[in-house]
N, C-alpha and C. Protein backbone atom coordinates (compact mmCIF):
# COMPACT_ATOMS: atom_id res chain seq x y z
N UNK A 1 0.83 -1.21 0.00
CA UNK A 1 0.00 0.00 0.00
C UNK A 1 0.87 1.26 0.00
N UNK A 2 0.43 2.06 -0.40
CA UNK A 2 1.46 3.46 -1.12
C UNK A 2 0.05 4.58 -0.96
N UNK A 3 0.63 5.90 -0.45
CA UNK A 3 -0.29 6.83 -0.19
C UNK A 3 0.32 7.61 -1.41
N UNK A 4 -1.16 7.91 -2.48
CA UNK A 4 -0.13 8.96 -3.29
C UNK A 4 -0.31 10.28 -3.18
N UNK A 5 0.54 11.60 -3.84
CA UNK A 5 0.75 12.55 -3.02
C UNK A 5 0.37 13.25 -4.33
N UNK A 6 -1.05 13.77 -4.46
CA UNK A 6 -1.43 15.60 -5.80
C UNK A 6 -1.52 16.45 -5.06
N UNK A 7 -1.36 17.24 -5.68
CA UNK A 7 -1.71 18.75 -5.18
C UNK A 7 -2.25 18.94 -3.73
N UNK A 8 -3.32 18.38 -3.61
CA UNK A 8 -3.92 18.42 -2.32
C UNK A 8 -3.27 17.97 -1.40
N UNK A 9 -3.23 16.28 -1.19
CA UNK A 9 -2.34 16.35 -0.56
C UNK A 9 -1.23 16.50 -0.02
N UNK A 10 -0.53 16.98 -0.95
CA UNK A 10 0.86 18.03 -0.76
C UNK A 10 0.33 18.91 0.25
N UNK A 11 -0.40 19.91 -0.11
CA UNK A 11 -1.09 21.45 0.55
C UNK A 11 -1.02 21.04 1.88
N UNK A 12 -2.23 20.09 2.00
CA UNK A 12 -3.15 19.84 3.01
C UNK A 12 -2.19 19.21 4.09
N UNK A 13 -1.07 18.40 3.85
CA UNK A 13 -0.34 17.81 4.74
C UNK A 13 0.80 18.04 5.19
N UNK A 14 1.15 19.40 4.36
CA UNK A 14 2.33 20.75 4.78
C UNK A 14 1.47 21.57 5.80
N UNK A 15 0.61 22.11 5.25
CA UNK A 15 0.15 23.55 5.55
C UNK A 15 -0.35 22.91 7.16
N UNK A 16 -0.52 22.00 7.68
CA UNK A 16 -1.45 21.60 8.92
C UNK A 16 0.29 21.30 9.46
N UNK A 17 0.81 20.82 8.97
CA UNK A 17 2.00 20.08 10.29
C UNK A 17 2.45 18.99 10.05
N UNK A 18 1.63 17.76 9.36
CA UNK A 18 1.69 16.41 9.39
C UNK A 18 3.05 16.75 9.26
N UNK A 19 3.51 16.93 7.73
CA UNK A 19 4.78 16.60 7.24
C UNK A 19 5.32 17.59 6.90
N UNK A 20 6.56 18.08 6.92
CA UNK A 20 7.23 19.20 6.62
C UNK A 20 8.13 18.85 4.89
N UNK A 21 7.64 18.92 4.06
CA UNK A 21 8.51 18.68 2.85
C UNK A 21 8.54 19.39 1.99
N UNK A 22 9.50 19.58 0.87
CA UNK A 22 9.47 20.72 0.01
C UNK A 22 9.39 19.98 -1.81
N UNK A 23 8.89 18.52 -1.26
CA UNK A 23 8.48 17.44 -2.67
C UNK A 23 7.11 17.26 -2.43
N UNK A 24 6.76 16.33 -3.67
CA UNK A 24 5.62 15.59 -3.28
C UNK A 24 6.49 13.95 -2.73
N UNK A 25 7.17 13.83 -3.72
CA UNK A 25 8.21 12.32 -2.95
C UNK A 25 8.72 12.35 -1.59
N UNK A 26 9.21 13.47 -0.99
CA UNK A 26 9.11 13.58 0.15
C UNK A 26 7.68 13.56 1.32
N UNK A 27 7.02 14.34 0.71
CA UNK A 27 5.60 13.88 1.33
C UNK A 27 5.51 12.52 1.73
N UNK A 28 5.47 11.84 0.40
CA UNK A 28 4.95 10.09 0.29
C UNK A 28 5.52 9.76 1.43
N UNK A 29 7.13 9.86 1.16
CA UNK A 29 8.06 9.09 2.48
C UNK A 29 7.45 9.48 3.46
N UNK A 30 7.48 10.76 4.40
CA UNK A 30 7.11 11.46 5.45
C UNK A 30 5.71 10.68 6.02
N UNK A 31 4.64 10.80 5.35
CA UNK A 31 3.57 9.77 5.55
C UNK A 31 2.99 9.05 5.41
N UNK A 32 4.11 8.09 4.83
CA UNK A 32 3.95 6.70 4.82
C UNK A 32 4.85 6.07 5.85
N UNK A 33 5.71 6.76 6.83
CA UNK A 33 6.47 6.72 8.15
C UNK A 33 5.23 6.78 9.45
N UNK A 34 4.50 7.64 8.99
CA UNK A 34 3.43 7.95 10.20
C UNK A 34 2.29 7.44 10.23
N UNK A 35 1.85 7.03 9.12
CA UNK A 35 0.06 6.69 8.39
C UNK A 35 0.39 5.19 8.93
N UNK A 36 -0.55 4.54 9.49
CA UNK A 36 -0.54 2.91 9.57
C UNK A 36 -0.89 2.52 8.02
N UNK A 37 -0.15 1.42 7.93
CA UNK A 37 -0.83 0.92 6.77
C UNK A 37 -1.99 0.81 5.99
N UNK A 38 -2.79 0.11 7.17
CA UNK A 38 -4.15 -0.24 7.10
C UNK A 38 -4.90 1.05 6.70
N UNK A 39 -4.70 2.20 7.21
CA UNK A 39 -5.45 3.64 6.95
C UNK A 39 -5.06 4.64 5.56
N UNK A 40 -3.87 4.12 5.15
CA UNK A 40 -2.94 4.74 3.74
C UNK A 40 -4.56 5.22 2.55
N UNK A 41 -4.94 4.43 2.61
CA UNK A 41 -6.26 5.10 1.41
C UNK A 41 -6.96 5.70 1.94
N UNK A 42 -7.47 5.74 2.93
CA UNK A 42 -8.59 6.64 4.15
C UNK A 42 -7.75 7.93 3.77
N UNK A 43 -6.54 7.62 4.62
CA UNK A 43 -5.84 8.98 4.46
C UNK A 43 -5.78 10.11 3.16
N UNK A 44 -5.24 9.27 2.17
CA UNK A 44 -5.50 9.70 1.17
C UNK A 44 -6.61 10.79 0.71
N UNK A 45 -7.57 10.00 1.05
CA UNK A 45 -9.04 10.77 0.67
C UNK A 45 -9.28 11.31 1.01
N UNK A 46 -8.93 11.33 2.78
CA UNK A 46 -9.31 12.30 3.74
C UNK A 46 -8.68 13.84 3.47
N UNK A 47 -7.29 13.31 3.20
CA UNK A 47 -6.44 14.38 3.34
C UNK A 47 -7.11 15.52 1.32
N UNK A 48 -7.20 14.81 0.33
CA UNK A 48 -8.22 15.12 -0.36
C UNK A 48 -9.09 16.08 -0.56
N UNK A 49 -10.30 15.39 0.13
CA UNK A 49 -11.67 16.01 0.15
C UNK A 49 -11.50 16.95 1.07
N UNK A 50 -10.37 17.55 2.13
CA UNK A 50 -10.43 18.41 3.15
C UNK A 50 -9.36 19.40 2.56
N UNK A 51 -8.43 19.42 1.07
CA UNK A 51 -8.51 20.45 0.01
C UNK A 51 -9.12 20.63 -0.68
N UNK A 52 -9.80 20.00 -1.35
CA UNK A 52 -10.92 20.34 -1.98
C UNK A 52 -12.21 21.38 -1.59
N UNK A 53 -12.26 20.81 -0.17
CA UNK A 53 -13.63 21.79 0.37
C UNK A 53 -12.91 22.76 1.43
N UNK A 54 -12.00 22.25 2.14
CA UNK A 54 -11.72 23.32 3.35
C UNK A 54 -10.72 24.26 3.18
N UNK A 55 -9.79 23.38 2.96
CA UNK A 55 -7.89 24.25 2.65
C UNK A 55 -7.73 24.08 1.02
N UNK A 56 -8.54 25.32 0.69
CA UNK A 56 -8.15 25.69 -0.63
C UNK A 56 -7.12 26.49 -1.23
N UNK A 57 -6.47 25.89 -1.87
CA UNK A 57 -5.19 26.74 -2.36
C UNK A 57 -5.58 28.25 -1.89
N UNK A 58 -6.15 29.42 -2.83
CA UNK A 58 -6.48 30.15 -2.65
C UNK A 58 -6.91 30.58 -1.52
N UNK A 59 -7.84 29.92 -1.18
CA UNK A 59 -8.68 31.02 -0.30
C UNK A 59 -9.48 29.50 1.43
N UNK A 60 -8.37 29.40 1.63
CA UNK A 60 -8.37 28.32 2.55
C UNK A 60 -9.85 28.75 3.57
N UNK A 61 -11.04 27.98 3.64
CA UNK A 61 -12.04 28.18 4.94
C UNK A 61 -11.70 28.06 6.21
N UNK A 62 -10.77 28.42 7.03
CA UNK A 62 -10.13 28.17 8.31
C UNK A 62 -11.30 28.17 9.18
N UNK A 63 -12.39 29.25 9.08
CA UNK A 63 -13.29 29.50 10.09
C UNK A 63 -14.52 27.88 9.83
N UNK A 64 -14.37 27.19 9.37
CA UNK A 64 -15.40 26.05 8.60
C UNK A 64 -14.18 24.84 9.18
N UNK A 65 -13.00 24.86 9.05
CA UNK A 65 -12.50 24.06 9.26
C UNK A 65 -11.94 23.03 11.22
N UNK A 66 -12.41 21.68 10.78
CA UNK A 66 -12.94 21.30 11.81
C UNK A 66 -11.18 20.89 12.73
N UNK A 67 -10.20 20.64 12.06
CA UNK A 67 -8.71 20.95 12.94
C UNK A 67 -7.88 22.19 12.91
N UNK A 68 -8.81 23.11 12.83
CA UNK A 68 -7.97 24.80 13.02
C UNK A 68 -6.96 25.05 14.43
N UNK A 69 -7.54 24.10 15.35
CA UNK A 69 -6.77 24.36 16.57
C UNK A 69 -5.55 23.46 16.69
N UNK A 70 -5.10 22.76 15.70
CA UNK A 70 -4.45 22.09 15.68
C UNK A 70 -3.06 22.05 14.39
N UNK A 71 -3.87 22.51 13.33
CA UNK A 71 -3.10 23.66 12.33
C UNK A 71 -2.02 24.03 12.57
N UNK A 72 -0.92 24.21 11.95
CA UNK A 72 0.08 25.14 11.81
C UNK A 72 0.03 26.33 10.82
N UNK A 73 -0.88 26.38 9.84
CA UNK A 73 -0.75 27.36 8.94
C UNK A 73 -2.00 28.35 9.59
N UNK A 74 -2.48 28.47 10.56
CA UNK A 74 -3.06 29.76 11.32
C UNK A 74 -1.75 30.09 11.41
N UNK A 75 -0.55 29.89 12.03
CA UNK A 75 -0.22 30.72 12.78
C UNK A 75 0.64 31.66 11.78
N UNK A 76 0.56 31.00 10.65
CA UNK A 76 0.98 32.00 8.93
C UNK A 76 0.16 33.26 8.40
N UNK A 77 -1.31 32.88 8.77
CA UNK A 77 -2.01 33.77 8.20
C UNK A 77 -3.32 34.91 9.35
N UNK A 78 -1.98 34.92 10.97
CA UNK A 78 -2.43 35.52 11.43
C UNK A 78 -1.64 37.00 11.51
């Protein structure tokens, strides 16, 4: 099992904390170190559908978003 890493989840898994990388190949490594196996596609999707609707490139919904307190990229765009 292999988590793969677009756009989104690049964004979505920098901009919060998970992983600190400046690839998407680095991403992969980074959380596929932390992700259990068993969850690698959950993750995926999760991490996903929560750029898609919440942490949008542009114009990220922070106030809608349900791990803001947990975030690292508040403390960028305060």
């Amino acid at each position: 099992p292999r988590i793969a890493v677009d756009t989104h989840v690049f964004r979505v898994s920098n901009r919060i904390g998970i992983v600190s990388a400046k690839t998407t190949d680095l991403t992969q490594i980074q959380l596929e170190k932390i992700v259990p196996k068993k969850w690698l596609m959950v993750a995926h999707h999760l991490l996903i559908l929560h750029g898609r609707r919440i942490c949008k490139s542009q114009k990220p919904k922070c106030n809608r978003c349900s791990i803001y307190s947990f975030c690292q990229y508040k403390n960028k765009i305060i």
